[in-house]
PDBML (XML) file of the C-alpha atoms, coordinates in Angstrom:
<?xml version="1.0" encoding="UTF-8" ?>
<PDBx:datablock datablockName="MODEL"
   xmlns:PDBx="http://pdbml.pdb.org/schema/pdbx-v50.xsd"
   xmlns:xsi="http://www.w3.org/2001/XMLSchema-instance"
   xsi:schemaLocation="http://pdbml.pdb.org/schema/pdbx-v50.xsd pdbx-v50.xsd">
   <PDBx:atom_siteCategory>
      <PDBx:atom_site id="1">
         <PDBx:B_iso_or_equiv>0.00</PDBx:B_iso_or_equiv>
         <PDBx:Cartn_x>-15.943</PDBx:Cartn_x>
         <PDBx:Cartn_y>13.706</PDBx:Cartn_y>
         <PDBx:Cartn_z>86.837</PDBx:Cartn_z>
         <PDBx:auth_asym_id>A</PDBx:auth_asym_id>
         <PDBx:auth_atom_id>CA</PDBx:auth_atom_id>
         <PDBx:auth_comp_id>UNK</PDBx:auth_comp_id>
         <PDBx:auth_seq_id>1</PDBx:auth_seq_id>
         <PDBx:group_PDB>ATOM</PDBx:group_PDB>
         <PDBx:label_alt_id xsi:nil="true" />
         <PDBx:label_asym_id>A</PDBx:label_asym_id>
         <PDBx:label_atom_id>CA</PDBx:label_atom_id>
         <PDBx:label_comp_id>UNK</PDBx:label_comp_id>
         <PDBx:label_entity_id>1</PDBx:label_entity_id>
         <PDBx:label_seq_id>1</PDBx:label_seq_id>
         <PDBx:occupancy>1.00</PDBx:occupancy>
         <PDBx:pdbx_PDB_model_num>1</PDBx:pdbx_PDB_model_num>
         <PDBx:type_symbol>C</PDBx:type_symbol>
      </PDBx:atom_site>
      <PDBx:atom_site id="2">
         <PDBx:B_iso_or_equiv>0.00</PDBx:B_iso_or_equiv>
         <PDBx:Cartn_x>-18.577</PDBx:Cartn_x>
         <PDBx:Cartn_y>14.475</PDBx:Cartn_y>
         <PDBx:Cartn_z>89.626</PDBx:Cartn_z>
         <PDBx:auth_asym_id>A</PDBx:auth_asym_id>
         <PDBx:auth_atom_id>CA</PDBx:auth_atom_id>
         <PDBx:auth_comp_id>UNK</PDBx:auth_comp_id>
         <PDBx:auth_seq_id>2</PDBx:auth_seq_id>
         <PDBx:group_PDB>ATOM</PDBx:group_PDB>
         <PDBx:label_alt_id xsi:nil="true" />
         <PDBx:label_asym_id>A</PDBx:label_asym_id>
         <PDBx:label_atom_id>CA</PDBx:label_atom_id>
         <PDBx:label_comp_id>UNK</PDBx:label_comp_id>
         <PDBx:label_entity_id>1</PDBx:label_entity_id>
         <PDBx:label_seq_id>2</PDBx:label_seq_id>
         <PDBx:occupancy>1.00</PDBx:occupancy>
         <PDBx:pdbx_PDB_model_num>1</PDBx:pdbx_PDB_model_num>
         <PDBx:type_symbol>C</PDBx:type_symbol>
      </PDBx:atom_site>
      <PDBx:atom_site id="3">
         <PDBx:B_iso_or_equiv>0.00</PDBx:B_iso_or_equiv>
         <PDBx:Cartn_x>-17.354</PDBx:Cartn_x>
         <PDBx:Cartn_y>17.442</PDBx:Cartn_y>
         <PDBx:Cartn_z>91.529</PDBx:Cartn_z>
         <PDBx:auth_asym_id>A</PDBx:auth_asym_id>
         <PDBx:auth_atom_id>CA</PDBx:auth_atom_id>
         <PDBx:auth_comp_id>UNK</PDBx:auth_comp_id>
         <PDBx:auth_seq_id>3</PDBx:auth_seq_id>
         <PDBx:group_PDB>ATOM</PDBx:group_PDB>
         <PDBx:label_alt_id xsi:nil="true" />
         <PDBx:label_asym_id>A</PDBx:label_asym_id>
         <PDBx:label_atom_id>CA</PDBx:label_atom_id>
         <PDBx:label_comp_id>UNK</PDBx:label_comp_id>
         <PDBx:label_entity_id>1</PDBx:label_entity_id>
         <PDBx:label_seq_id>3</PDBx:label_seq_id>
         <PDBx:occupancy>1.00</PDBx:occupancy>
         <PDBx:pdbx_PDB_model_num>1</PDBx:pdbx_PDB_model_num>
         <PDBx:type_symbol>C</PDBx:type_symbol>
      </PDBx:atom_site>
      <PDBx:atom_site id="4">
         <PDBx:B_iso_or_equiv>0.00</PDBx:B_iso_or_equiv>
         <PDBx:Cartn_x>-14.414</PDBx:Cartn_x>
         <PDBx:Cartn_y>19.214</PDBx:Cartn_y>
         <PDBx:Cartn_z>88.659</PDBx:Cartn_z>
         <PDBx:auth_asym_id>A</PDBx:auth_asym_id>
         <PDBx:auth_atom_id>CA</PDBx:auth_atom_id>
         <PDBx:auth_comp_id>UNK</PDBx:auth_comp_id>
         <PDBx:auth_seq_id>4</PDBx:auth_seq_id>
         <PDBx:group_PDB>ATOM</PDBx:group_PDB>
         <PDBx:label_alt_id xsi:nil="true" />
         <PDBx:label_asym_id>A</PDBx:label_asym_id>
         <PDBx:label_atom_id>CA</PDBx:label_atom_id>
         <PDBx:label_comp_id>UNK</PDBx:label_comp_id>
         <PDBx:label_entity_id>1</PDBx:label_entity_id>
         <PDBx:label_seq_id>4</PDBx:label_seq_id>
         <PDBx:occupancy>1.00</PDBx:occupancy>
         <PDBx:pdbx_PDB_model_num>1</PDBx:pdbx_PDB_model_num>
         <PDBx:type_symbol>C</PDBx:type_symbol>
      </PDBx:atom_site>
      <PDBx:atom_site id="5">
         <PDBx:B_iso_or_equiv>0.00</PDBx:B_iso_or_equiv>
         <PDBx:Cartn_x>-12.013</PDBx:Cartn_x>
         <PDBx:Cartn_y>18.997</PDBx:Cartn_y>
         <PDBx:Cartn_z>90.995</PDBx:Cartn_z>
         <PDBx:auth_asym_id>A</PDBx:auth_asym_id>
         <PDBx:auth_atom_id>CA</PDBx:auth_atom_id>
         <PDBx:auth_comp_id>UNK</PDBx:auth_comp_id>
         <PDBx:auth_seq_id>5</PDBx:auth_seq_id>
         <PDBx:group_PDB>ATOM</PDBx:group_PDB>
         <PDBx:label_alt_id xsi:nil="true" />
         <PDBx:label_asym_id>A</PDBx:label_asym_id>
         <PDBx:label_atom_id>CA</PDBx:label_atom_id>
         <PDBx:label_comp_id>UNK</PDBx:label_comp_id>
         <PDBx:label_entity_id>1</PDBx:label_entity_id>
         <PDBx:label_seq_id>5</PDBx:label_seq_id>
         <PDBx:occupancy>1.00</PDBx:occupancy>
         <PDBx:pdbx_PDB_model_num>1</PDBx:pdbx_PDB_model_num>
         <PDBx:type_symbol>C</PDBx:type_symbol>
      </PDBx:atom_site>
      <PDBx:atom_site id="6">
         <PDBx:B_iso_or_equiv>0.00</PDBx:B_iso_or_equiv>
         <PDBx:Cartn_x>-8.578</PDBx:Cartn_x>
         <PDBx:Cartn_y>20.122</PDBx:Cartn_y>
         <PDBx:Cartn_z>89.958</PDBx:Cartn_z>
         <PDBx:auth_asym_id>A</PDBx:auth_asym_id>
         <PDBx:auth_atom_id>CA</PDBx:auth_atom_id>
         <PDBx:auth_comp_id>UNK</PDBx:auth_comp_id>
         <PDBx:auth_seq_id>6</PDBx:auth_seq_id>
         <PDBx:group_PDB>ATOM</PDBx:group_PDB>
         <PDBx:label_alt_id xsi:nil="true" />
         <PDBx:label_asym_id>A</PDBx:label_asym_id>
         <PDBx:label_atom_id>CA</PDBx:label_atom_id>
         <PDBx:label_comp_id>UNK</PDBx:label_comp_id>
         <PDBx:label_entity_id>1</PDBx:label_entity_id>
         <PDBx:label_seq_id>6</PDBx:label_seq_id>
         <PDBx:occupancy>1.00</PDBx:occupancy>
         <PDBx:pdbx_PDB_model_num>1</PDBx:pdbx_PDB_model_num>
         <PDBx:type_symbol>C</PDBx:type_symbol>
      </PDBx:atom_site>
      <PDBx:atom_site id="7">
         <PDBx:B_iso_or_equiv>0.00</PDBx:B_iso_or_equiv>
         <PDBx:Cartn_x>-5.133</PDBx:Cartn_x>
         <PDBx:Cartn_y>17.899</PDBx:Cartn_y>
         <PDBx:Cartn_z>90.075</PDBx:Cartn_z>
         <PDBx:auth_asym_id>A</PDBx:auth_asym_id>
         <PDBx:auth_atom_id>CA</PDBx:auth_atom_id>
         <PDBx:auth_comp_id>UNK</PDBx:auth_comp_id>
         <PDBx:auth_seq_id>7</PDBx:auth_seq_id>
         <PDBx:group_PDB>ATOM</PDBx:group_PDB>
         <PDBx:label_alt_id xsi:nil="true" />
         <PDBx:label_asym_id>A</PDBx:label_asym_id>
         <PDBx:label_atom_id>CA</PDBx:label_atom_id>
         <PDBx:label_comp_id>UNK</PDBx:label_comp_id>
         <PDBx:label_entity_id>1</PDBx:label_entity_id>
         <PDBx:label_seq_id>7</PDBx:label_seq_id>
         <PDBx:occupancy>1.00</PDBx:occupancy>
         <PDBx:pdbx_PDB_model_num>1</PDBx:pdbx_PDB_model_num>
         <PDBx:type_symbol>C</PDBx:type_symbol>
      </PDBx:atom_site>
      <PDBx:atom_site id="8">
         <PDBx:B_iso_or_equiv>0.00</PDBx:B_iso_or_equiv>
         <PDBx:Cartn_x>-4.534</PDBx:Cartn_x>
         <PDBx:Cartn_y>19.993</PDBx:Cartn_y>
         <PDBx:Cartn_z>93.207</PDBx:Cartn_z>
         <PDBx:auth_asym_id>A</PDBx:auth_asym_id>
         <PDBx:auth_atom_id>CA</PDBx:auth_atom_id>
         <PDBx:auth_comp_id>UNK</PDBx:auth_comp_id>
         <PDBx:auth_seq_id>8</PDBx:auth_seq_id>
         <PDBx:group_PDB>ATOM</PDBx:group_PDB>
         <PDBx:label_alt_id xsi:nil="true" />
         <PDBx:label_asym_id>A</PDBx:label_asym_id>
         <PDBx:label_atom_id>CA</PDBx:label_atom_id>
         <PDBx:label_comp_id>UNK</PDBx:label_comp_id>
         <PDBx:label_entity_id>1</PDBx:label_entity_id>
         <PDBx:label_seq_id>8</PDBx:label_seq_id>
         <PDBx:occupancy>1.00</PDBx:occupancy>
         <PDBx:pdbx_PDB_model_num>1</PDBx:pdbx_PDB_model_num>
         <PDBx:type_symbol>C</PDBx:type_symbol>
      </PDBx:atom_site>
      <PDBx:atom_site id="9">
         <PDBx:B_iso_or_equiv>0.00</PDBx:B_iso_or_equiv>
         <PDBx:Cartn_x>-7.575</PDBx:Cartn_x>
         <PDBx:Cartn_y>19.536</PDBx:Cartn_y>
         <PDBx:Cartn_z>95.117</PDBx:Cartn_z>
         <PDBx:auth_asym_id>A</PDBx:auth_asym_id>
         <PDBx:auth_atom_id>CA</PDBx:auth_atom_id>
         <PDBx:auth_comp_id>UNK</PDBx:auth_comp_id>
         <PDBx:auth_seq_id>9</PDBx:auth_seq_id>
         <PDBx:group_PDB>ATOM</PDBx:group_PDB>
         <PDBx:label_alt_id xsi:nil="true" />
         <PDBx:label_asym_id>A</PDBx:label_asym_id>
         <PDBx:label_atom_id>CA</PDBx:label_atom_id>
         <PDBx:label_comp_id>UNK</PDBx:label_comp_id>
         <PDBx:label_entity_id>1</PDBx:label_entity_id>
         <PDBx:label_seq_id>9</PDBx:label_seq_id>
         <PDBx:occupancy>1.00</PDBx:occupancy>
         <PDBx:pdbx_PDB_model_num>1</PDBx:pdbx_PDB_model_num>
         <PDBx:type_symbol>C</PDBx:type_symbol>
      </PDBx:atom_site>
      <PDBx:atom_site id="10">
         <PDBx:B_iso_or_equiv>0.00</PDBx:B_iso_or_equiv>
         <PDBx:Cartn_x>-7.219</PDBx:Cartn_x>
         <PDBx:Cartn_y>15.596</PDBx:Cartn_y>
         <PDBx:Cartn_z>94.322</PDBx:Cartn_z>
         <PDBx:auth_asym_id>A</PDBx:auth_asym_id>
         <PDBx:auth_atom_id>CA</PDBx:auth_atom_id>
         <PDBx:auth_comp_id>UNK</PDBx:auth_comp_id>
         <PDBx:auth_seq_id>10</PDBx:auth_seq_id>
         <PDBx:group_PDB>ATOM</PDBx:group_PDB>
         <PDBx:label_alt_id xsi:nil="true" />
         <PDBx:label_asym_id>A</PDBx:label_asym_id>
         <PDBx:label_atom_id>CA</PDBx:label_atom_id>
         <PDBx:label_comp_id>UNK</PDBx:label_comp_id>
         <PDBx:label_entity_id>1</PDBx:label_entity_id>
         <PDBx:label_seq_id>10</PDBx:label_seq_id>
         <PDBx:occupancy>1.00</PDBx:occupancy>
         <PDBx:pdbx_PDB_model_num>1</PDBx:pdbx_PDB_model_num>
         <PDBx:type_symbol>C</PDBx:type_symbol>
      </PDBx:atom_site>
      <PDBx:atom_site id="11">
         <PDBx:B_iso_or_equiv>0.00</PDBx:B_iso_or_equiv>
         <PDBx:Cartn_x>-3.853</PDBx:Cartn_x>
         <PDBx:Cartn_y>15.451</PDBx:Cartn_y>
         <PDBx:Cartn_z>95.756</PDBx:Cartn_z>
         <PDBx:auth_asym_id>A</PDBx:auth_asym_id>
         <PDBx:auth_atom_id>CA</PDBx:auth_atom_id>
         <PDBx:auth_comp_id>UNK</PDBx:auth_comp_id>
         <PDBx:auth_seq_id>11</PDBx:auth_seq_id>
         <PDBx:group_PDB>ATOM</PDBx:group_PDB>
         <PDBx:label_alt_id xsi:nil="true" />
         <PDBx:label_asym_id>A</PDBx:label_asym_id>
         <PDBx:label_atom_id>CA</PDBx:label_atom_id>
         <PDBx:label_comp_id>UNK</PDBx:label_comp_id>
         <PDBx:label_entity_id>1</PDBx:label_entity_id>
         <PDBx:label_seq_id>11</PDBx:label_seq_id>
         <PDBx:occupancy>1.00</PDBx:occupancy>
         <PDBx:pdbx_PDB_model_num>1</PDBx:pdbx_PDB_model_num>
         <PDBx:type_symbol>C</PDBx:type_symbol>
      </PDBx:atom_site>
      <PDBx:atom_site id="12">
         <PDBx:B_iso_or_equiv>0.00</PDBx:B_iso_or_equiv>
         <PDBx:Cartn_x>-5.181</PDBx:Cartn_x>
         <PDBx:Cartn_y>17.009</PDBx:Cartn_y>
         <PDBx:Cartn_z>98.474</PDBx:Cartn_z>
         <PDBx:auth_asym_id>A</PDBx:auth_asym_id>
         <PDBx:auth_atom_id>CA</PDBx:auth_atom_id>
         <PDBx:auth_comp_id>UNK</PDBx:auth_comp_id>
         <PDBx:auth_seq_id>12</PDBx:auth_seq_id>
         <PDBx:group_PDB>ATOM</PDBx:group_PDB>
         <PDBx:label_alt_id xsi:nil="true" />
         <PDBx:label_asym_id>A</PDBx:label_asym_id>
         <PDBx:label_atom_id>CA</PDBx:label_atom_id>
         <PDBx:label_comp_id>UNK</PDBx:label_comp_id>
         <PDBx:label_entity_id>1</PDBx:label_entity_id>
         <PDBx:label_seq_id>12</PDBx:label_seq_id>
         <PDBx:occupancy>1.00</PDBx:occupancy>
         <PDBx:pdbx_PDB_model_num>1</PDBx:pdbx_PDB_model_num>
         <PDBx:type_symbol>C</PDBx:type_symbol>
      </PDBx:atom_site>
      <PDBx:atom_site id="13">
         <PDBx:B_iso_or_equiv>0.00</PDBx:B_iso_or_equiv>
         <PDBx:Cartn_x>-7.871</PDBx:Cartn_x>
         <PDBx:Cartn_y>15.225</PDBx:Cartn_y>
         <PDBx:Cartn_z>99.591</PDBx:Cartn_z>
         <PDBx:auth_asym_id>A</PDBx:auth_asym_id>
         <PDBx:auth_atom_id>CA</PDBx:auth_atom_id>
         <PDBx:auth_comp_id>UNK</PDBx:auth_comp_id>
         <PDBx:auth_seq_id>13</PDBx:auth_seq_id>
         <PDBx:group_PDB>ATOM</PDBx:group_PDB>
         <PDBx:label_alt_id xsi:nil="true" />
         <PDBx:label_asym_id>A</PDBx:label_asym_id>
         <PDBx:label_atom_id>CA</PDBx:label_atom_id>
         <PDBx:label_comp_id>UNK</PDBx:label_comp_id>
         <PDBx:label_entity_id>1</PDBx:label_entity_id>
         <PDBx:label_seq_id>13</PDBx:label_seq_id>
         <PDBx:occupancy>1.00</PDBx:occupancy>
         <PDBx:pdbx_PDB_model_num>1</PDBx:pdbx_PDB_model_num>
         <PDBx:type_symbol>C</PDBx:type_symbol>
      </PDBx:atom_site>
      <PDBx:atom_site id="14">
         <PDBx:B_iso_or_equiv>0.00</PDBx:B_iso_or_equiv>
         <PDBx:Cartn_x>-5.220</PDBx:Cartn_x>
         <PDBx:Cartn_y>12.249</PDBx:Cartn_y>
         <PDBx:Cartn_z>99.990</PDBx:Cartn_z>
         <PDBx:auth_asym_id>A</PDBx:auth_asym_id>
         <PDBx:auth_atom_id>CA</PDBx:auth_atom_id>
         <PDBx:auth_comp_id>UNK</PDBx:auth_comp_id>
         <PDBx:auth_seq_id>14</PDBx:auth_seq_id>
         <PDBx:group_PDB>ATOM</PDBx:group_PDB>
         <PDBx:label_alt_id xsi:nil="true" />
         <PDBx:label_asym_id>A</PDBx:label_asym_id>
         <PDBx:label_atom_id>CA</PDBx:label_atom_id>
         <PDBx:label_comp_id>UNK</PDBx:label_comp_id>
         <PDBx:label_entity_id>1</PDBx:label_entity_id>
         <PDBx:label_seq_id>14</PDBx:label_seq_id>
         <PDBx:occupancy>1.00</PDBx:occupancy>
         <PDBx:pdbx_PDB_model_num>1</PDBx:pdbx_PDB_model_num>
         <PDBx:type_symbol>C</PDBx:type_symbol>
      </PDBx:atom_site>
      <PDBx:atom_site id="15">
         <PDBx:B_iso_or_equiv>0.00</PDBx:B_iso_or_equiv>
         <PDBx:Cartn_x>-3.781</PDBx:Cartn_x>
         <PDBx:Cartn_y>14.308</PDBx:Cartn_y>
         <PDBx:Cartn_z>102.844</PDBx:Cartn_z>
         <PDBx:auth_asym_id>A</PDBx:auth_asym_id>
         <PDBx:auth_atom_id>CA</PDBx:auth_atom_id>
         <PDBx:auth_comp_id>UNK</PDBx:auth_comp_id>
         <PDBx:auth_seq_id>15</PDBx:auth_seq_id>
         <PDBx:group_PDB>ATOM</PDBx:group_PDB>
         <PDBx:label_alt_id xsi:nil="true" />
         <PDBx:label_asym_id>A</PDBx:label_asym_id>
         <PDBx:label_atom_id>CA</PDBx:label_atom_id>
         <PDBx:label_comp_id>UNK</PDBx:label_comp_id>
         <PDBx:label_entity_id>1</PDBx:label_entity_id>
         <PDBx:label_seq_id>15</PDBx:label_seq_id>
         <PDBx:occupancy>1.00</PDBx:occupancy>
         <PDBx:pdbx_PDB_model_num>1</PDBx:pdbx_PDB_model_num>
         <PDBx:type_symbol>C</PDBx:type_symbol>
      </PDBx:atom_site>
      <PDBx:atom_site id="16">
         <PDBx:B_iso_or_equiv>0.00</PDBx:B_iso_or_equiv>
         <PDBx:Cartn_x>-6.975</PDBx:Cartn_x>
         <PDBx:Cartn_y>14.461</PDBx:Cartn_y>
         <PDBx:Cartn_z>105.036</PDBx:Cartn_z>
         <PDBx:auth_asym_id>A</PDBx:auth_asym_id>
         <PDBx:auth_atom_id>CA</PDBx:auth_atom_id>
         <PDBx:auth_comp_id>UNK</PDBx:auth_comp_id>
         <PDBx:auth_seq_id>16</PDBx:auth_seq_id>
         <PDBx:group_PDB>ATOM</PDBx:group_PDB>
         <PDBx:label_alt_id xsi:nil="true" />
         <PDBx:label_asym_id>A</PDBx:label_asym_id>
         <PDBx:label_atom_id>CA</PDBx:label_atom_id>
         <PDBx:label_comp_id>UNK</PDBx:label_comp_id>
         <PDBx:label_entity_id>1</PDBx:label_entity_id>
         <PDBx:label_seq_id>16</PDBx:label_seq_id>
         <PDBx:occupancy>1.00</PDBx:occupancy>
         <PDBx:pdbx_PDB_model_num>1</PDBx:pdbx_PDB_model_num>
         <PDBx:type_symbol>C</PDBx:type_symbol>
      </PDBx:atom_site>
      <PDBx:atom_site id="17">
         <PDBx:B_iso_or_equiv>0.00</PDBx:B_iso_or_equiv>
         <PDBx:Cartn_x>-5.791</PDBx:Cartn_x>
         <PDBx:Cartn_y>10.686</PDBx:Cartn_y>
         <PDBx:Cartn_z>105.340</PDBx:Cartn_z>
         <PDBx:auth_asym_id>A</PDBx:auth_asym_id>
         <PDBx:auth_atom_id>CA</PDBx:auth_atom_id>
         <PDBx:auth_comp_id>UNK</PDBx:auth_comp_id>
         <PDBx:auth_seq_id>17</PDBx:auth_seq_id>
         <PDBx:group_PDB>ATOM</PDBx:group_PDB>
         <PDBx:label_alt_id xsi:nil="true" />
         <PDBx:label_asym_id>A</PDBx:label_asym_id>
         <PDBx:label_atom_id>CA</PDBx:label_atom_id>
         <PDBx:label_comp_id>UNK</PDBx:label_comp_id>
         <PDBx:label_entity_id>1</PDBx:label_entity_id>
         <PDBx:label_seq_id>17</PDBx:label_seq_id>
         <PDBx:occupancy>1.00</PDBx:occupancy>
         <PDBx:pdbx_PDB_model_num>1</PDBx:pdbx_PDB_model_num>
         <PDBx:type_symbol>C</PDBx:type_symbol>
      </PDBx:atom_site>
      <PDBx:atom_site id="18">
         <PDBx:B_iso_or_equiv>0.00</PDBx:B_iso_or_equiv>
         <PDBx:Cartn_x>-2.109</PDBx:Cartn_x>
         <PDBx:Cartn_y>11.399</PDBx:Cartn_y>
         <PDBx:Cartn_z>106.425</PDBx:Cartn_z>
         <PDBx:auth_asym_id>A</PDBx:auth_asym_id>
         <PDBx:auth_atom_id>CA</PDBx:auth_atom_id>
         <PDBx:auth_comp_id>UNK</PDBx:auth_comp_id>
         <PDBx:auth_seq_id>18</PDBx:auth_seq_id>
         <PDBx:group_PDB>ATOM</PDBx:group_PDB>
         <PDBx:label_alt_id xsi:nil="true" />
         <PDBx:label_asym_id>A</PDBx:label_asym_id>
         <PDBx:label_atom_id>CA</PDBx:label_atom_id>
         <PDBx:label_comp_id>UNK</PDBx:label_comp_id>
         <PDBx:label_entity_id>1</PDBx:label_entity_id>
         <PDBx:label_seq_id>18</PDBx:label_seq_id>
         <PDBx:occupancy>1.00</PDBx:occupancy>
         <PDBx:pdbx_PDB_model_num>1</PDBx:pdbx_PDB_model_num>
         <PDBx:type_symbol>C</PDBx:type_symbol>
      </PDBx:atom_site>
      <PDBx:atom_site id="19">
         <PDBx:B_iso_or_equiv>0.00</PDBx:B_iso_or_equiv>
         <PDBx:Cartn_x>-2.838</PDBx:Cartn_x>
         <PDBx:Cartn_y>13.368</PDBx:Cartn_y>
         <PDBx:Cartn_z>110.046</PDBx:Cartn_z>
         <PDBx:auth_asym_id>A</PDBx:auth_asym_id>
         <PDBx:auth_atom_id>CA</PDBx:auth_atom_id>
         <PDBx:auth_comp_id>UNK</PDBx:auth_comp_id>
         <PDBx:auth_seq_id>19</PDBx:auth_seq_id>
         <PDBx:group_PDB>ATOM</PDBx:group_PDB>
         <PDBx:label_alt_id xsi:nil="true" />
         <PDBx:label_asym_id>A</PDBx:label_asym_id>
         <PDBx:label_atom_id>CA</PDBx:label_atom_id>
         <PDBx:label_comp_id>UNK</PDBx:label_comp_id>
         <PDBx:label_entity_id>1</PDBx:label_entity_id>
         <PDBx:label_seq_id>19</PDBx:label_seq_id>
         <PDBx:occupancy>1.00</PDBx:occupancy>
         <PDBx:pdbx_PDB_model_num>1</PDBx:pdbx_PDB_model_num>
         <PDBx:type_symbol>C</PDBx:type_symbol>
      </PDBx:atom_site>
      <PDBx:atom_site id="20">
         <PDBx:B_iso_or_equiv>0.00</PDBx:B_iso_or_equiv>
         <PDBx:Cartn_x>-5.559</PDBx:Cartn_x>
         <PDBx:Cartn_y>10.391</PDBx:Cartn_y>
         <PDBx:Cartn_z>111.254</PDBx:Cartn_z>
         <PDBx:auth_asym_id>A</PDBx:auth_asym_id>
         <PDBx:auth_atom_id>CA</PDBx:auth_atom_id>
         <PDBx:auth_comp_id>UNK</PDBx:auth_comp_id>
         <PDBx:auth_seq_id>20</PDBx:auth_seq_id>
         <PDBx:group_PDB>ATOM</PDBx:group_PDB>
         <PDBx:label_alt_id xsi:nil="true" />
         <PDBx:label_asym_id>A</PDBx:label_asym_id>
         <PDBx:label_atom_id>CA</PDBx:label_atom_id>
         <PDBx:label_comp_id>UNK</PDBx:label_comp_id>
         <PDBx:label_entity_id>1</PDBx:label_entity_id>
         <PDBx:label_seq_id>20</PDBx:label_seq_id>
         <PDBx:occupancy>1.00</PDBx:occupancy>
         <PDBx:pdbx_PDB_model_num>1</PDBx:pdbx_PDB_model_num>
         <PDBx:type_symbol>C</PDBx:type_symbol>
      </PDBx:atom_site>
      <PDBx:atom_site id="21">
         <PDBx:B_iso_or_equiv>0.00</PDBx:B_iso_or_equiv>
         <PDBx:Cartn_x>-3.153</PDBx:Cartn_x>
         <PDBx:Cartn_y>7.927</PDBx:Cartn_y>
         <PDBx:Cartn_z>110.082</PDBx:Cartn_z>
         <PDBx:auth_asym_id>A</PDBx:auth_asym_id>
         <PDBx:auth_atom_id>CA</PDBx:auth_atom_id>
         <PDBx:auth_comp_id>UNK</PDBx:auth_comp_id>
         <PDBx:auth_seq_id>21</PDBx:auth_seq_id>
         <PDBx:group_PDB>ATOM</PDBx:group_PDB>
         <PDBx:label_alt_id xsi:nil="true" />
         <PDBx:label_asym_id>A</PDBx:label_asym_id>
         <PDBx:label_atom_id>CA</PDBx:label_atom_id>
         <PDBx:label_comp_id>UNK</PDBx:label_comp_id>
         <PDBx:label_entity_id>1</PDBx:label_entity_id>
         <PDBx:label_seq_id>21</PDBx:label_seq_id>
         <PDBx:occupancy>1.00</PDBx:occupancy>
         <PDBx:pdbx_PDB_model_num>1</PDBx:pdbx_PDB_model_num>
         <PDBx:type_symbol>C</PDBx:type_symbol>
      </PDBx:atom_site>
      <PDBx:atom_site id="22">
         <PDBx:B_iso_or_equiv>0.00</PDBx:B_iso_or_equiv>
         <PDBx:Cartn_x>-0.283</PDBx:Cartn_x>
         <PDBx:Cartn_y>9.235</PDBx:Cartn_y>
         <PDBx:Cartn_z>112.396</PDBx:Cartn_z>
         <PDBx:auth_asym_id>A</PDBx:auth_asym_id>
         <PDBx:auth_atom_id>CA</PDBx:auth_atom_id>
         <PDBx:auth_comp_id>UNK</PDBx:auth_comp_id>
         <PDBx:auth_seq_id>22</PDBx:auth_seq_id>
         <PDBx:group_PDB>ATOM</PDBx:group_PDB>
         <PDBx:label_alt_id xsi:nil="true" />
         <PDBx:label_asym_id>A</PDBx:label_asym_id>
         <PDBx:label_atom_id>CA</PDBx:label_atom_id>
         <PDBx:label_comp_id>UNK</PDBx:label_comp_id>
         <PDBx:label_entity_id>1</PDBx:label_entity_id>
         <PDBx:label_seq_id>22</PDBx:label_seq_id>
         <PDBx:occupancy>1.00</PDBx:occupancy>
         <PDBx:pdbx_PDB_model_num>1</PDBx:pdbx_PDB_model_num>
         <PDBx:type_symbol>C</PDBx:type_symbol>
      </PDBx:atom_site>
      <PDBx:atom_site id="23">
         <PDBx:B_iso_or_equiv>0.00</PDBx:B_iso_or_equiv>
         <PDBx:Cartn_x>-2.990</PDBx:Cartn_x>
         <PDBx:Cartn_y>10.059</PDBx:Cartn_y>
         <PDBx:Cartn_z>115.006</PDBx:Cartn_z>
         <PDBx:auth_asym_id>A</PDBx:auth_asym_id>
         <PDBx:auth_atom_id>CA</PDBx:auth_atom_id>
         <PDBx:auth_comp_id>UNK</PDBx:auth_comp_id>
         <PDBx:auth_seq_id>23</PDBx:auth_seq_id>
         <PDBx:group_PDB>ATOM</PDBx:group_PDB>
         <PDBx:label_alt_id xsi:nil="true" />
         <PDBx:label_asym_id>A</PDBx:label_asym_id>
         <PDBx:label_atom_id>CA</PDBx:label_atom_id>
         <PDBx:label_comp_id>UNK</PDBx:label_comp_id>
         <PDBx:label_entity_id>1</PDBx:label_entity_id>
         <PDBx:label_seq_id>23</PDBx:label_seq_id>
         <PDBx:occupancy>1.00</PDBx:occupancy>
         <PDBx:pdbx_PDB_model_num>1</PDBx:pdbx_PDB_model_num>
         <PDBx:type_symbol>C</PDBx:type_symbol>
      </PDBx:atom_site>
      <PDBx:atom_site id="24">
         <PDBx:B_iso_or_equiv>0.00</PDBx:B_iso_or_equiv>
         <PDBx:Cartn_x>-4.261</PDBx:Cartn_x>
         <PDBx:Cartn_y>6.360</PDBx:Cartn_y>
         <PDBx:Cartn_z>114.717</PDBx:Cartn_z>
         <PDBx:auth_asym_id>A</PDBx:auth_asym_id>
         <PDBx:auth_atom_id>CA</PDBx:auth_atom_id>
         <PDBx:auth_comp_id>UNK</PDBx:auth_comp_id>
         <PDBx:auth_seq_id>24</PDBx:auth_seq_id>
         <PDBx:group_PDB>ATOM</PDBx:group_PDB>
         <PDBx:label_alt_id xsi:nil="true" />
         <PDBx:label_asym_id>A</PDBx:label_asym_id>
         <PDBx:label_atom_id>CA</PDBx:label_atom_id>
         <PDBx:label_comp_id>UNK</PDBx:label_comp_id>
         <PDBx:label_entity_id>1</PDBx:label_entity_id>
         <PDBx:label_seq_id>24</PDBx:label_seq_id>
         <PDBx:occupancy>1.00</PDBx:occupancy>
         <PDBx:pdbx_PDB_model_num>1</PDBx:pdbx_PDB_model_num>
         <PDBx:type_symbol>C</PDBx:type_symbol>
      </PDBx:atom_site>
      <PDBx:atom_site id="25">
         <PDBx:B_iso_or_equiv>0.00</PDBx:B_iso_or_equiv>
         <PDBx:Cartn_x>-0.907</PDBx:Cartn_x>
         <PDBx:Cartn_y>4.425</PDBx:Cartn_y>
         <PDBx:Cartn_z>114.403</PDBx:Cartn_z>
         <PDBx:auth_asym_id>A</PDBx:auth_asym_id>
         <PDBx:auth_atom_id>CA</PDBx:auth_atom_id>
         <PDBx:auth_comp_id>UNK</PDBx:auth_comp_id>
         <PDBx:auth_seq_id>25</PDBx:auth_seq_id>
         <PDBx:group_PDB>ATOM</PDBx:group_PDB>
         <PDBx:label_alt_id xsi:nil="true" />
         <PDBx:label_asym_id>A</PDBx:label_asym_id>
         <PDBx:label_atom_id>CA</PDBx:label_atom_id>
         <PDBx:label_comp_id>UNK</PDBx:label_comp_id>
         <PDBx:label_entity_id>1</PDBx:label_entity_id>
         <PDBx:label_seq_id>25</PDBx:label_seq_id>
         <PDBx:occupancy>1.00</PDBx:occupancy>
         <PDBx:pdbx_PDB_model_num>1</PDBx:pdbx_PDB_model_num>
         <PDBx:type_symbol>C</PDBx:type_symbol>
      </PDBx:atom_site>
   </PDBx:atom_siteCategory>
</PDBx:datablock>
């Protein structure tokens, strides 16, 4: 809704999550 963002690109801000996570843990 606010920035048009495809399916793709919201997917794939899920994975800027996934390398601090393993980082972190």
């Amino acid at each position: 809704e606010k920035f048009g963002a495809t399916a793709w690109q919201q997917g794939l801000s899920f994975v800027s999550m996934t390398l601090p996570y393993v980082v972190g843990t």
